[in-house]
N, C-alpha and C. Protein backbone atom coordinates (compact mmCIF):
# COMPACT_ATOMS: atom_id res chain seq x y z
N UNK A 1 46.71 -103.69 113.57
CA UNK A 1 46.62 -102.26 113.24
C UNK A 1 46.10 -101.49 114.44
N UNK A 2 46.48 -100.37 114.92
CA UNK A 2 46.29 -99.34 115.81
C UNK A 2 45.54 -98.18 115.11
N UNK A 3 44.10 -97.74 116.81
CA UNK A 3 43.52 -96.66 115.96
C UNK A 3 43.72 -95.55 115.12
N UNK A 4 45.51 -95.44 115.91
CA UNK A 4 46.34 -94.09 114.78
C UNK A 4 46.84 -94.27 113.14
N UNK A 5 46.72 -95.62 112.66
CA UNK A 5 46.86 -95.75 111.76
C UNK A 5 45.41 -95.22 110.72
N UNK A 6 44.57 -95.37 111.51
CA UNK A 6 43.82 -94.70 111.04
C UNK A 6 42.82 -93.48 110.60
N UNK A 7 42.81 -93.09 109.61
CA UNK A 7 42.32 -91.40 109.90
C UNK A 7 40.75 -91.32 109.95
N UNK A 8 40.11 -91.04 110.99
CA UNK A 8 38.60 -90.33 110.44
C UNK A 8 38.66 -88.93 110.17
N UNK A 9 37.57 -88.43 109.50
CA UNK A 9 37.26 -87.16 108.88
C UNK A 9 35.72 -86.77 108.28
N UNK A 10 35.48 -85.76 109.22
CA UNK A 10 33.94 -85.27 108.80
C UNK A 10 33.54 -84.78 107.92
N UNK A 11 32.62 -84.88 106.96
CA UNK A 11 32.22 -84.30 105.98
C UNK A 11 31.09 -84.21 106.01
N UNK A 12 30.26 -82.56 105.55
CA UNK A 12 28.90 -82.02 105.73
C UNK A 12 28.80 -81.57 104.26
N UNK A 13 27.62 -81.14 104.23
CA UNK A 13 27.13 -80.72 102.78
C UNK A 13 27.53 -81.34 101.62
N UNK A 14 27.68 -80.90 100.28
CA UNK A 14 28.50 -81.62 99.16
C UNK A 14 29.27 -82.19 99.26
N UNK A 15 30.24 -81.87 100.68
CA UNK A 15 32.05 -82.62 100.85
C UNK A 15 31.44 -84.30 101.27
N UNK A 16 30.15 -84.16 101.69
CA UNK A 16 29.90 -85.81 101.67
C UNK A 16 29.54 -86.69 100.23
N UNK A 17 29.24 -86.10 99.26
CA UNK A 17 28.69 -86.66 98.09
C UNK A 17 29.82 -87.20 97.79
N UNK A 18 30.99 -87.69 97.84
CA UNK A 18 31.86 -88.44 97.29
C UNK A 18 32.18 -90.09 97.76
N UNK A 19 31.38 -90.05 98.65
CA UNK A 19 31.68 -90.72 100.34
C UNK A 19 30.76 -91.90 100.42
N UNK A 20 29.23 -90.96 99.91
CA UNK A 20 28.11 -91.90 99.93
C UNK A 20 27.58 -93.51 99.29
N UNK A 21 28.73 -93.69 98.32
CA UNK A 21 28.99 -94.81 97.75
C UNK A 21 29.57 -96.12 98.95
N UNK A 22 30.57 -95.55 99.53
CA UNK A 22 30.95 -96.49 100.48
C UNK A 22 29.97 -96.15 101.67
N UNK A 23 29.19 -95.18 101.92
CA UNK A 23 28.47 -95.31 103.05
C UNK A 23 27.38 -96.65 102.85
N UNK A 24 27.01 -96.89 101.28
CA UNK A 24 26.02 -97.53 100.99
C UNK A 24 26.52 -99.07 101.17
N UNK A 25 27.46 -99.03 100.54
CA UNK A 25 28.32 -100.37 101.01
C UNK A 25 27.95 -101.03 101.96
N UNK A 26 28.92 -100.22 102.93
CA UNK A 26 29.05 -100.18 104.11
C UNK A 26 27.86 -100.82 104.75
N UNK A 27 27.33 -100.21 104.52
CA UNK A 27 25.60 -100.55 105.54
C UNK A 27 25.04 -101.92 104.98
N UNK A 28 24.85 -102.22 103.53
CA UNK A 28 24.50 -103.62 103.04
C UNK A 28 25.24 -104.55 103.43
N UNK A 29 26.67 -104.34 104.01
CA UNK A 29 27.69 -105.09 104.05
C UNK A 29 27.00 -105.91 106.08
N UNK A 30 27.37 -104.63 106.38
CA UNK A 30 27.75 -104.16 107.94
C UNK A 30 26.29 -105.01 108.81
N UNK A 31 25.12 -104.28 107.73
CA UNK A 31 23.98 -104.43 108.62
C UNK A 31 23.29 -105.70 108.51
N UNK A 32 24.15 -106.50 107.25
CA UNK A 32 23.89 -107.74 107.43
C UNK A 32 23.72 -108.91 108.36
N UNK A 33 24.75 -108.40 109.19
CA UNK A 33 25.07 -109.50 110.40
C UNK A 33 24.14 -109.08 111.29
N UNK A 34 24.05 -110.17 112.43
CA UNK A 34 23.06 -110.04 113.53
C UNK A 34 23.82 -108.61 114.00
N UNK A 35 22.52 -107.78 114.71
CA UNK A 35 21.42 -108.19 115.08
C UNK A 35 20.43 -107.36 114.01
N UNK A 36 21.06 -106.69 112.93
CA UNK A 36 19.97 -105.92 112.26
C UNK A 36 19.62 -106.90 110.91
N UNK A 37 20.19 -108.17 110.32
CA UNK A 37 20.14 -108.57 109.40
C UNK A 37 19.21 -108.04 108.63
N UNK A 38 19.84 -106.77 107.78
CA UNK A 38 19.25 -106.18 106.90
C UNK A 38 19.93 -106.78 105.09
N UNK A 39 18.28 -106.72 105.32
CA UNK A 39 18.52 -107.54 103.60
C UNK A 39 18.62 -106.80 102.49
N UNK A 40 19.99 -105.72 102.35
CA UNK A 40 19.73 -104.26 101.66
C UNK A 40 19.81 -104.35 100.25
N UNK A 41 19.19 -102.94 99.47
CA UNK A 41 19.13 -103.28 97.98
C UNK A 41 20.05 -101.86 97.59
N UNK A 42 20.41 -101.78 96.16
CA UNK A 42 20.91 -100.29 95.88
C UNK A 42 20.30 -99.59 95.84
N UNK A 43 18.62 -99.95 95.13
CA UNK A 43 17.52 -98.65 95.03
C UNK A 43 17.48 -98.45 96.28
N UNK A 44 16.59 -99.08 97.62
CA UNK A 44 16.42 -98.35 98.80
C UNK A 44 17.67 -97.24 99.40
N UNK A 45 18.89 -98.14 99.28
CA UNK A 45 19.91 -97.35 99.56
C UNK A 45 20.21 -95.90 99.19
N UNK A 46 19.74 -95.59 97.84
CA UNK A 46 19.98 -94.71 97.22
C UNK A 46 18.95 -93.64 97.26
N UNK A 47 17.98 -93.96 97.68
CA UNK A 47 16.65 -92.72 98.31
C UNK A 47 16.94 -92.90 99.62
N UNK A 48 17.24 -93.66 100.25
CA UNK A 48 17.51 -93.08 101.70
C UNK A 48 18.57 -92.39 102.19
N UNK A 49 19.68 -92.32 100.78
CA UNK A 49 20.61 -91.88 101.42
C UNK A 49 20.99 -90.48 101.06
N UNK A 50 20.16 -90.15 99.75
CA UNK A 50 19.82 -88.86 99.11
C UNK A 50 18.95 -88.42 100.05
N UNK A 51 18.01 -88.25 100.80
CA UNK A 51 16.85 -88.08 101.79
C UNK A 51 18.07 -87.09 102.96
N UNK A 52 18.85 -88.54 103.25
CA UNK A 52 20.05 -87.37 104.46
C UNK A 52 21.03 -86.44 103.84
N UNK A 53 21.37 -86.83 102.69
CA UNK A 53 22.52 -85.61 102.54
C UNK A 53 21.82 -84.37 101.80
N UNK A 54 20.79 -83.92 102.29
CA UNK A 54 19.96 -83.08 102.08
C UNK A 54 19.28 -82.62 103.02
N UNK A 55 19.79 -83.21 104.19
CA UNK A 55 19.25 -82.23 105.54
C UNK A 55 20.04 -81.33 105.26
N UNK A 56 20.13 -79.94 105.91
CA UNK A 56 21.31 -78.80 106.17
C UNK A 56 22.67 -79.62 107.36
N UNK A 57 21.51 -80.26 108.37
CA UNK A 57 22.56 -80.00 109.54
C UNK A 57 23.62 -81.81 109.27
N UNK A 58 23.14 -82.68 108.38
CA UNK A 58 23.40 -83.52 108.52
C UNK A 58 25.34 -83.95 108.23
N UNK A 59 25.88 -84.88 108.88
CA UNK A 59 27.19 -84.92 108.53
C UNK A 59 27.78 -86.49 108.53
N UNK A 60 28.42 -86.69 107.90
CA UNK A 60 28.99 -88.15 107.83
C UNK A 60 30.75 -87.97 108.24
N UNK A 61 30.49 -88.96 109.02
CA UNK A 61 31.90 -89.42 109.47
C UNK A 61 32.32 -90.63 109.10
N UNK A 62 33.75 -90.61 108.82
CA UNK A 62 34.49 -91.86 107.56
C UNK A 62 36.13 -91.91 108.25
N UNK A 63 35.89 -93.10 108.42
CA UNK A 63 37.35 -94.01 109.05
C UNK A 63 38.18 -94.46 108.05
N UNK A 64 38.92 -94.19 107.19
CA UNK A 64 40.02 -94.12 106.52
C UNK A 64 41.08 -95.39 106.64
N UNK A 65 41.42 -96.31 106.16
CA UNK A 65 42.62 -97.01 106.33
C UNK A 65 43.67 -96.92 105.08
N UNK A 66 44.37 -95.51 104.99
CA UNK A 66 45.07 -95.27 103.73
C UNK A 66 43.95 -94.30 102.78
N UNK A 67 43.76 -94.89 101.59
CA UNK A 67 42.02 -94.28 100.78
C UNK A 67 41.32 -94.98 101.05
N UNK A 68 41.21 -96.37 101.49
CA UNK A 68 39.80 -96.87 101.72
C UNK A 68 39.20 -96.68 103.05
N UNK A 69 37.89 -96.41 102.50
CA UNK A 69 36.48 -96.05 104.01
C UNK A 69 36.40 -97.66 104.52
N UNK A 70 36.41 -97.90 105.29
CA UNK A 70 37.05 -99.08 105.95
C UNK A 70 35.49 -98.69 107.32
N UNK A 71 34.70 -97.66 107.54
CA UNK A 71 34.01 -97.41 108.12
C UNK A 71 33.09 -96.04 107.66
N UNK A 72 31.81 -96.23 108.68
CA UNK A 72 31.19 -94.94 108.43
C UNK A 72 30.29 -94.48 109.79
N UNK A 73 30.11 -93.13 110.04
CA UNK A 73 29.01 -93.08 110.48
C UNK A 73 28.02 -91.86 110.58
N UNK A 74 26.85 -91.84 110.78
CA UNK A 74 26.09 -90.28 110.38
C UNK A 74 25.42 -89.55 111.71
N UNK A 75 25.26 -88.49 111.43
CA UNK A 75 24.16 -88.06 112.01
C UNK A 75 23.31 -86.76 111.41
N UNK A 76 22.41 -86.28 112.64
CA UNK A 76 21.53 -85.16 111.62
C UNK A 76 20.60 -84.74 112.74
N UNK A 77 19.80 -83.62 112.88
CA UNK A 77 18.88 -82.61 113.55
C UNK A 77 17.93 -83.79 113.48
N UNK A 78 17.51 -83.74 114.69
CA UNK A 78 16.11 -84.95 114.55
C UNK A 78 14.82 -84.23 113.74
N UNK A 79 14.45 -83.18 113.82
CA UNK A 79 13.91 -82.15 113.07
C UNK A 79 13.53 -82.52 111.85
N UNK A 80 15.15 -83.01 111.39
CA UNK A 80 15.09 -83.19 109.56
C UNK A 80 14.94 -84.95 109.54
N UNK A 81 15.06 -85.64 110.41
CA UNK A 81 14.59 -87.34 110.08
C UNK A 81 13.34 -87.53 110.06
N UNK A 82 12.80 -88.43 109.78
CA UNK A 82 11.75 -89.29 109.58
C UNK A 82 10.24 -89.11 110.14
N UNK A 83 9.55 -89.31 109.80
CA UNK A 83 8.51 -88.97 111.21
C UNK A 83 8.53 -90.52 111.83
N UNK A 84 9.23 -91.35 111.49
CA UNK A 84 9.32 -92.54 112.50
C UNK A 84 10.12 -92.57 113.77
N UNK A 85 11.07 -91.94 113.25
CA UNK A 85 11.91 -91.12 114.47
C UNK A 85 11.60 -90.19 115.35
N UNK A 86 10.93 -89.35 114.74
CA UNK A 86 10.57 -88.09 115.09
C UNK A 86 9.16 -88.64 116.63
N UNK A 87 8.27 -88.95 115.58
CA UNK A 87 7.04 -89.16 116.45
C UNK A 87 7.32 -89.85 118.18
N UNK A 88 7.85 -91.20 118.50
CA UNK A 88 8.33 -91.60 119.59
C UNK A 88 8.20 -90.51 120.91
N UNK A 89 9.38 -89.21 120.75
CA UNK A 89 10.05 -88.26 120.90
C UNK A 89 8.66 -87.46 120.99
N UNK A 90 7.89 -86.71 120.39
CA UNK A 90 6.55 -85.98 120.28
C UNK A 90 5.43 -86.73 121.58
N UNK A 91 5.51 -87.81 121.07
CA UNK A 91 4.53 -88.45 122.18
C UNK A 91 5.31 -88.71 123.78
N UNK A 92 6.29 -88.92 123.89
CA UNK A 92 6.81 -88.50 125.13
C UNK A 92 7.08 -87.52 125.98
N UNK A 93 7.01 -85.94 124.79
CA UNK A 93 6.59 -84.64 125.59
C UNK A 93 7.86 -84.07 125.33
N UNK A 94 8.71 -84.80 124.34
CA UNK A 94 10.45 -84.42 124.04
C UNK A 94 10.40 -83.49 122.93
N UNK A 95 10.88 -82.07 123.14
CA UNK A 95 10.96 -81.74 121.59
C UNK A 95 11.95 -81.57 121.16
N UNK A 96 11.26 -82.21 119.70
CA UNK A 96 12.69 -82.71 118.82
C UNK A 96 13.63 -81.91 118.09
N UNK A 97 12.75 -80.23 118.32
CA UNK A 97 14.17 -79.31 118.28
C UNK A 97 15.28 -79.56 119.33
N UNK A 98 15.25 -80.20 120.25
CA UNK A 98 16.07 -80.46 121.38
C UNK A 98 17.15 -81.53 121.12
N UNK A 99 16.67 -82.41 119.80
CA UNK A 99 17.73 -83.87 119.64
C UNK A 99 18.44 -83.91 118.17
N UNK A 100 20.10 -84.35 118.30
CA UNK A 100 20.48 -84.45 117.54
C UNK A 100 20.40 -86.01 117.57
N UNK A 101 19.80 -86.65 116.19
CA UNK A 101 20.03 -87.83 115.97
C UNK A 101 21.29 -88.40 115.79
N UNK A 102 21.84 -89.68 116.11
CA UNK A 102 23.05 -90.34 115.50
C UNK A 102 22.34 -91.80 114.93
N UNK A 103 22.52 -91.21 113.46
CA UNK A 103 22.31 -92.44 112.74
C UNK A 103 23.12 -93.62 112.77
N UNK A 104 23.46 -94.68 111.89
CA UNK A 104 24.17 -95.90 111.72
C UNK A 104 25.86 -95.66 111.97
N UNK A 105 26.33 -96.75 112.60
CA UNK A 105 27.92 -96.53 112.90
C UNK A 105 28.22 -98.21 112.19
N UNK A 106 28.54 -98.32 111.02
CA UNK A 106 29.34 -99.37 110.28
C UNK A 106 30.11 -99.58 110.39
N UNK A 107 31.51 -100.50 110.50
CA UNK A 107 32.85 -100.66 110.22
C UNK A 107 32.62 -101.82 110.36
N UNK A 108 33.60 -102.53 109.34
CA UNK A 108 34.24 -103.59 108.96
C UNK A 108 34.48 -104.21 110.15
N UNK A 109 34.51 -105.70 110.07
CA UNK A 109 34.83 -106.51 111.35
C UNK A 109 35.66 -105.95 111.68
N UNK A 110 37.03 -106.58 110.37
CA UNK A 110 38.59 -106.77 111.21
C UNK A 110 39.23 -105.06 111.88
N UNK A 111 38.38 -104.34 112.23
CA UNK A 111 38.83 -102.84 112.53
C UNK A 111 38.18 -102.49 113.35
N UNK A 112 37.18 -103.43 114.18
CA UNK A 112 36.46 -103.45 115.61
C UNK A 112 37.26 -103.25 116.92
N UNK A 113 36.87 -103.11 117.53
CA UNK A 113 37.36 -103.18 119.48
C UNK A 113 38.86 -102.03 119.41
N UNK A 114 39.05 -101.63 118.44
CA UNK A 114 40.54 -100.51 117.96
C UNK A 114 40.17 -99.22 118.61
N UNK A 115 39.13 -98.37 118.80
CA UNK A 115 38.38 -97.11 119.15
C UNK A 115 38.00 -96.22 118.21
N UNK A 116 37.56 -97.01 116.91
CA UNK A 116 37.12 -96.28 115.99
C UNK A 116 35.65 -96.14 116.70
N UNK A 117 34.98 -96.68 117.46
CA UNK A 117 33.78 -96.32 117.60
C UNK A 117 33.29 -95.41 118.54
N UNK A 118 34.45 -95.24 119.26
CA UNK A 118 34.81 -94.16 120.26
C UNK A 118 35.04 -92.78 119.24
N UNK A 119 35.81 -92.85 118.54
CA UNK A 119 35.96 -91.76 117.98
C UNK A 119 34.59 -91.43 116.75
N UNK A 120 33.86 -92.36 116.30
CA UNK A 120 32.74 -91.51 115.93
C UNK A 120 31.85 -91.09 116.58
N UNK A 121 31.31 -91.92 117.76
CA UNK A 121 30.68 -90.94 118.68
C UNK A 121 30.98 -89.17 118.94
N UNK A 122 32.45 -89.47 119.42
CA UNK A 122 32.91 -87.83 119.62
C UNK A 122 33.23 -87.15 118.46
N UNK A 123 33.40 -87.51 116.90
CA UNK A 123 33.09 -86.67 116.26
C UNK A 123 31.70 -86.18 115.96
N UNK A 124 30.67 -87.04 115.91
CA UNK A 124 29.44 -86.23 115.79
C UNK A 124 28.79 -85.58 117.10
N UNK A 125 29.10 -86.25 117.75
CA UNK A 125 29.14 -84.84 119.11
C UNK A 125 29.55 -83.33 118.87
N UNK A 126 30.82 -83.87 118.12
CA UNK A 126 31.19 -82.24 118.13
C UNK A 126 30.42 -81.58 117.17
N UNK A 127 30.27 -82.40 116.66
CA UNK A 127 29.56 -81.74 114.97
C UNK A 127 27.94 -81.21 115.62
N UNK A 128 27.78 -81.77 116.61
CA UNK A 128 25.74 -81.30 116.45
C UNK A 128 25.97 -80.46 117.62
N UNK A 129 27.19 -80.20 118.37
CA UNK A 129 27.57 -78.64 119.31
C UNK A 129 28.07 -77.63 118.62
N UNK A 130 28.57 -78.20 117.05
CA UNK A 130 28.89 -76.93 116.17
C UNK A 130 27.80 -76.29 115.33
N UNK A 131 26.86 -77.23 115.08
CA UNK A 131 25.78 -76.55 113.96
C UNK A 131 24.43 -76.59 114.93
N UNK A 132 23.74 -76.90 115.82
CA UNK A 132 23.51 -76.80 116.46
C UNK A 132 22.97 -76.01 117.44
N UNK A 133 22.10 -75.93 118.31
CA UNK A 133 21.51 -75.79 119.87
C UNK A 133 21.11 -76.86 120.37
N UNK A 134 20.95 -78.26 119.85
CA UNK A 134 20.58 -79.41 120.27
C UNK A 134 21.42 -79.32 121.75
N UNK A 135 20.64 -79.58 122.63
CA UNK A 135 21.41 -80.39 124.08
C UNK A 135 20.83 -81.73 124.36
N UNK A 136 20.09 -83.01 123.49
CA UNK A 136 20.13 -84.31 123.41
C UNK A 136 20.83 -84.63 122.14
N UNK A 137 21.94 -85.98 122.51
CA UNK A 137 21.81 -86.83 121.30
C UNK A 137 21.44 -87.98 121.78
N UNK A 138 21.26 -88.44 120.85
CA UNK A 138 20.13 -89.97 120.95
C UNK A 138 20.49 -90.42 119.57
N UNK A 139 20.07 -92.01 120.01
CA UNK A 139 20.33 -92.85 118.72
C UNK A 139 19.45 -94.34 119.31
N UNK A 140 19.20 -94.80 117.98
CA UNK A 140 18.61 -96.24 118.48
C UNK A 140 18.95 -97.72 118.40
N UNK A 141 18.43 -98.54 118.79
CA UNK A 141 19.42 -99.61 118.51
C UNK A 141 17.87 -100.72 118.24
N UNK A 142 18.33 -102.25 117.56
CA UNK A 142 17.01 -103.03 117.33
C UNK A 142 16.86 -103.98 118.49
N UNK A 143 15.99 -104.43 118.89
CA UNK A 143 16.28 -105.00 119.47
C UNK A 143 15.75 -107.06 119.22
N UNK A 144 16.56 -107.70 119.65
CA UNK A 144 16.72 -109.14 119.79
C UNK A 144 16.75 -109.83 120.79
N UNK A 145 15.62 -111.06 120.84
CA UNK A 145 15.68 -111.89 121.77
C UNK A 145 16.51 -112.44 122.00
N UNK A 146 17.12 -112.84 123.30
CA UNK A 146 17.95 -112.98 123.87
C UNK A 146 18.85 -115.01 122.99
N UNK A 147 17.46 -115.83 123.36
CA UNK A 147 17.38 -116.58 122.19
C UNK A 147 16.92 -116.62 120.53
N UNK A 148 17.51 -115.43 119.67
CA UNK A 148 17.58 -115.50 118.86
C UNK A 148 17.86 -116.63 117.50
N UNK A 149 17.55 -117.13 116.65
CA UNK A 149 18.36 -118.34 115.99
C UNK A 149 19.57 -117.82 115.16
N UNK A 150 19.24 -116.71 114.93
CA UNK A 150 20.41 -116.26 114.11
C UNK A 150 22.02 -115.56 114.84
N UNK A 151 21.73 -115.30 116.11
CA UNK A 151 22.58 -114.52 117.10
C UNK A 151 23.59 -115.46 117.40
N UNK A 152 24.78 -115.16 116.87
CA UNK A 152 26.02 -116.00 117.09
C UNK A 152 26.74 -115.81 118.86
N UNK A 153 26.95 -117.22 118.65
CA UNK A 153 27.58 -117.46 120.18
C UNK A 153 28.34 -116.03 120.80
N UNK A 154 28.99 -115.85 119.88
CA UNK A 154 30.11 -114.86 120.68
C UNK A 154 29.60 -113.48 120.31
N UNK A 155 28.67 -113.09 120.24
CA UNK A 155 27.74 -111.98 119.92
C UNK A 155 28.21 -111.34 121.30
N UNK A 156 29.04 -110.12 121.08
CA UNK A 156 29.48 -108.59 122.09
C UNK A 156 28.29 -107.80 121.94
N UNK A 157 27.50 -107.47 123.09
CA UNK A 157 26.97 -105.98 123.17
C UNK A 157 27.36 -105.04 123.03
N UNK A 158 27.08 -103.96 122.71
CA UNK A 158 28.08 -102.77 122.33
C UNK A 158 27.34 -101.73 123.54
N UNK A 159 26.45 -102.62 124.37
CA UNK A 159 25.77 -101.57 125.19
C UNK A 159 26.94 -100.91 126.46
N UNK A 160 28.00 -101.54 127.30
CA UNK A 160 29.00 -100.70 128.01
C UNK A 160 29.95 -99.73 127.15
N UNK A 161 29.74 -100.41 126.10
CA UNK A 161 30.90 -98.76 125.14
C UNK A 161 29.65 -97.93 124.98
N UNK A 162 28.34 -97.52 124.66
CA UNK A 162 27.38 -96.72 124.95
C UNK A 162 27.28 -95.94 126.20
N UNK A 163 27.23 -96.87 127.57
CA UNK A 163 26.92 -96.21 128.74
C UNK A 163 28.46 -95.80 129.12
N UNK A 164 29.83 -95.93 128.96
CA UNK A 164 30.87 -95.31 129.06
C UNK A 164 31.02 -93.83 128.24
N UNK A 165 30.21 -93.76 126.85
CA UNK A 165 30.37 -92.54 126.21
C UNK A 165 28.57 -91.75 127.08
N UNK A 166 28.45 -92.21 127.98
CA UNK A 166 27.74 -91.27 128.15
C UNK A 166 26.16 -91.63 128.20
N UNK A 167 25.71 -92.45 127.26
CA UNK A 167 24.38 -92.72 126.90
C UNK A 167 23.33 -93.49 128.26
N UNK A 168 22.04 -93.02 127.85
CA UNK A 168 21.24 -93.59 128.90
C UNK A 168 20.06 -94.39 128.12
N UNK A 169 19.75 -95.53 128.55
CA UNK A 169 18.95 -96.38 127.89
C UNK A 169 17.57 -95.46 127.88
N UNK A 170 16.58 -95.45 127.14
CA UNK A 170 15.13 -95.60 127.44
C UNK A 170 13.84 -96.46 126.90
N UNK A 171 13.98 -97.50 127.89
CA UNK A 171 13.43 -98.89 127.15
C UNK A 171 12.01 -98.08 126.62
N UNK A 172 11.24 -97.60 127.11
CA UNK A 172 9.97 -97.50 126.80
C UNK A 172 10.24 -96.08 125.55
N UNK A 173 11.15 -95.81 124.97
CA UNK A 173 11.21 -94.79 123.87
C UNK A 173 11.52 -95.83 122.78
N UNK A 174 10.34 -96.22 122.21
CA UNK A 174 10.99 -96.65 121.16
C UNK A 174 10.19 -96.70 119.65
N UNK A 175 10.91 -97.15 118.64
CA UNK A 175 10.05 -96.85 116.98
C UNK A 175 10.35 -98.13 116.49
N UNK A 176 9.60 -97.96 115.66
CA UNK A 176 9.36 -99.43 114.56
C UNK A 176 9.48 -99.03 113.22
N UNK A 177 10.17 -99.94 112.69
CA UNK A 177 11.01 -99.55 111.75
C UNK A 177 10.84 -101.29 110.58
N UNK A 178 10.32 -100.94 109.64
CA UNK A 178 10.15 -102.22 108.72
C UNK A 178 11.41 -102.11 108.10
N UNK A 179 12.21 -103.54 108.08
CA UNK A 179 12.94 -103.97 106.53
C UNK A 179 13.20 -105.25 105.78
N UNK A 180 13.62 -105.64 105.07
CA UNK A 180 13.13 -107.37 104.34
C UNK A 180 15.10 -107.74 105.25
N UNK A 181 14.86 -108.65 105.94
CA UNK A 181 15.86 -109.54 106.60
C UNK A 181 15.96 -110.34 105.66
N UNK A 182 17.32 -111.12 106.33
CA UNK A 182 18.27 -112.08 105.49
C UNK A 182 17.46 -113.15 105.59
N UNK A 183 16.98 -113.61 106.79
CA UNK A 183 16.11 -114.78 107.34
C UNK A 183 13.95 -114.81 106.63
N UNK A 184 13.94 -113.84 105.86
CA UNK A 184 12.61 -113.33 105.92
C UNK A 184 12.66 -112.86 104.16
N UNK A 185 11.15 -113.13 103.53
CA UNK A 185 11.01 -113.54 102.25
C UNK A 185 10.50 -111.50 102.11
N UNK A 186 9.73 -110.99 103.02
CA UNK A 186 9.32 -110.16 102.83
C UNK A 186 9.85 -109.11 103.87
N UNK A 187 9.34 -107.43 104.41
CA UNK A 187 9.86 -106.66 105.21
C UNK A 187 9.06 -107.14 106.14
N UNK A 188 9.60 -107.08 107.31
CA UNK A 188 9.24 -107.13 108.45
C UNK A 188 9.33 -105.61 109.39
N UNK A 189 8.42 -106.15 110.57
CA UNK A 189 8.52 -104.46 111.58
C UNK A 189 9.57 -105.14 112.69
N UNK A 190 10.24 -104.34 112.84
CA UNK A 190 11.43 -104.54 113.96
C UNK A 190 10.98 -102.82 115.05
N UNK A 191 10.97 -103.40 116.13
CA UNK A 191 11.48 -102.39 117.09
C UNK A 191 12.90 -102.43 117.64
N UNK A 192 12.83 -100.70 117.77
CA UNK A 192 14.12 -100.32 118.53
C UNK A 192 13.88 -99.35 119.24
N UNK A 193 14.91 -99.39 120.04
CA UNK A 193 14.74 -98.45 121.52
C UNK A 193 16.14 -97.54 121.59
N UNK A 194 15.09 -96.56 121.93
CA UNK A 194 16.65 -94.96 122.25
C UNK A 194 17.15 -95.11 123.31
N UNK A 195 18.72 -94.31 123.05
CA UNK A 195 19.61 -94.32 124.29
C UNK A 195 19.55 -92.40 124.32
N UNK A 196 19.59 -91.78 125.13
CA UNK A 196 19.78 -90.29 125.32
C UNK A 196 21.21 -89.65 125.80
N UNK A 197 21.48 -88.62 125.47
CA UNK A 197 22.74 -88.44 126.26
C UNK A 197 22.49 -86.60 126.15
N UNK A 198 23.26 -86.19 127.57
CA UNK A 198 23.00 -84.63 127.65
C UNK A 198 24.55 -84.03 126.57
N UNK A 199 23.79 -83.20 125.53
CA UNK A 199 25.37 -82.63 124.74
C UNK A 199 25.81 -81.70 125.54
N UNK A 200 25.07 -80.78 126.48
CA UNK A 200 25.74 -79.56 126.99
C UNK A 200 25.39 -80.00 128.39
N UNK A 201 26.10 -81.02 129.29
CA UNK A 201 25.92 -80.86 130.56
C UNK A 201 24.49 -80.75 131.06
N UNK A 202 23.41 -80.43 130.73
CA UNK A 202 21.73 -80.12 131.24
C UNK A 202 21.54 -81.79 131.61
N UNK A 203 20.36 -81.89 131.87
CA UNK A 203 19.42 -82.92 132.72
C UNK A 203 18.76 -83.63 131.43
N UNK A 204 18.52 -84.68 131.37
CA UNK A 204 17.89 -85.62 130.46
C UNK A 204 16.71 -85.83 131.22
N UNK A 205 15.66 -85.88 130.57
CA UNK A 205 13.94 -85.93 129.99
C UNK A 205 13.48 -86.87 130.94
């Protein structure tokens, strides 16, 4: 299958409430595998995911194969996320009226390395230059030892499709973030570290 077979399409405000079912999926499904092995439930899912589609600025993007969401991905005003997010950003001297977050990018294996992930990047780009004054987006990633036990041989970084769309690492920006893993009886704290990128051409922090 070719990326044109497939349609993405943005949806903000209410036009996402139809969506959020497979976003939830999606993520229990998706975030299972290394490296986030998230051990997801429906309740958490379902307050965290009511939490975003109740920002103003927030928007979900959905990869289409025919009617099925075959993918997802979000973003939102860093403003309106978390103070786990938020704080990092505060203590570095960044203000977070300045950053549009990009939350989780899911898709299904068999619909990988196609440029669906190319194309959600640049749709929520466009989306946080349309609602918007943000000139950072940023997003985070977890991070894993290199010898991991769970990290499969043929484990791809997704870090050169990052620094090709633009993004800049910042090892020392980073948040901690608890959740109960596949490997783990209870939640654990995981760190992750931001990547930055300029939305309007300006200078990064």
């Amino acid at each position: 299958m070719e990326p044109g077979q497939l349609q993405i399409e943005t949806f903000a405000g209410d036009a996402m409430r139809p969506h959020i079912p497979a976003l939830a999926a999606l993520r229990m499904r998706v975030f299972r595998e290394f490296p986030y092995l998230y051990d997801g439930d429906e309740a958490y899912e379902a307050t965290y995911l009511a939490d975003f589609i109740a920002a103003p600025s927030a928007a979900l993007v959905v990869a289409f194969d025919g009617d099925r969401p075959v993918g997802c991905s979000t973003c939102v005003r860093l403003a309106e996320e978390d103070d786990a997010l938020r704080a990092p950003f505060a203590a570095a001297g960044i203000d977070v009226a300045r950053v549009f977050y990009f939350g989780e990018s899911v898709l299904l294996s068999e619909y990988r390395g196609r440029g669906v992930g190319v194309a959600f990047f640049a749709a929520r780009e466009a989306h946080a230059r349309a609602v918007s004054a943000c000139d950072l987006a940023a997003f985070c990633a977890v991070r894993r030892p290199a010898d991991h036990p769970l990290r499969p041989q043929n484990a791809a970084s997704l870090e050169p499709l990052w620094r090709r769309r633009g993004f800049t690492p910042y090892p020392n920006l980073v948040c901690r973030i608890s959740w109960k893993q596949v490997d783990t009886e209870a939640e654990v704290e995981n760190t992750l570290s931001f990547w930055l990128k300029p939305l309007c051409g300006g200078a990064l922090p």
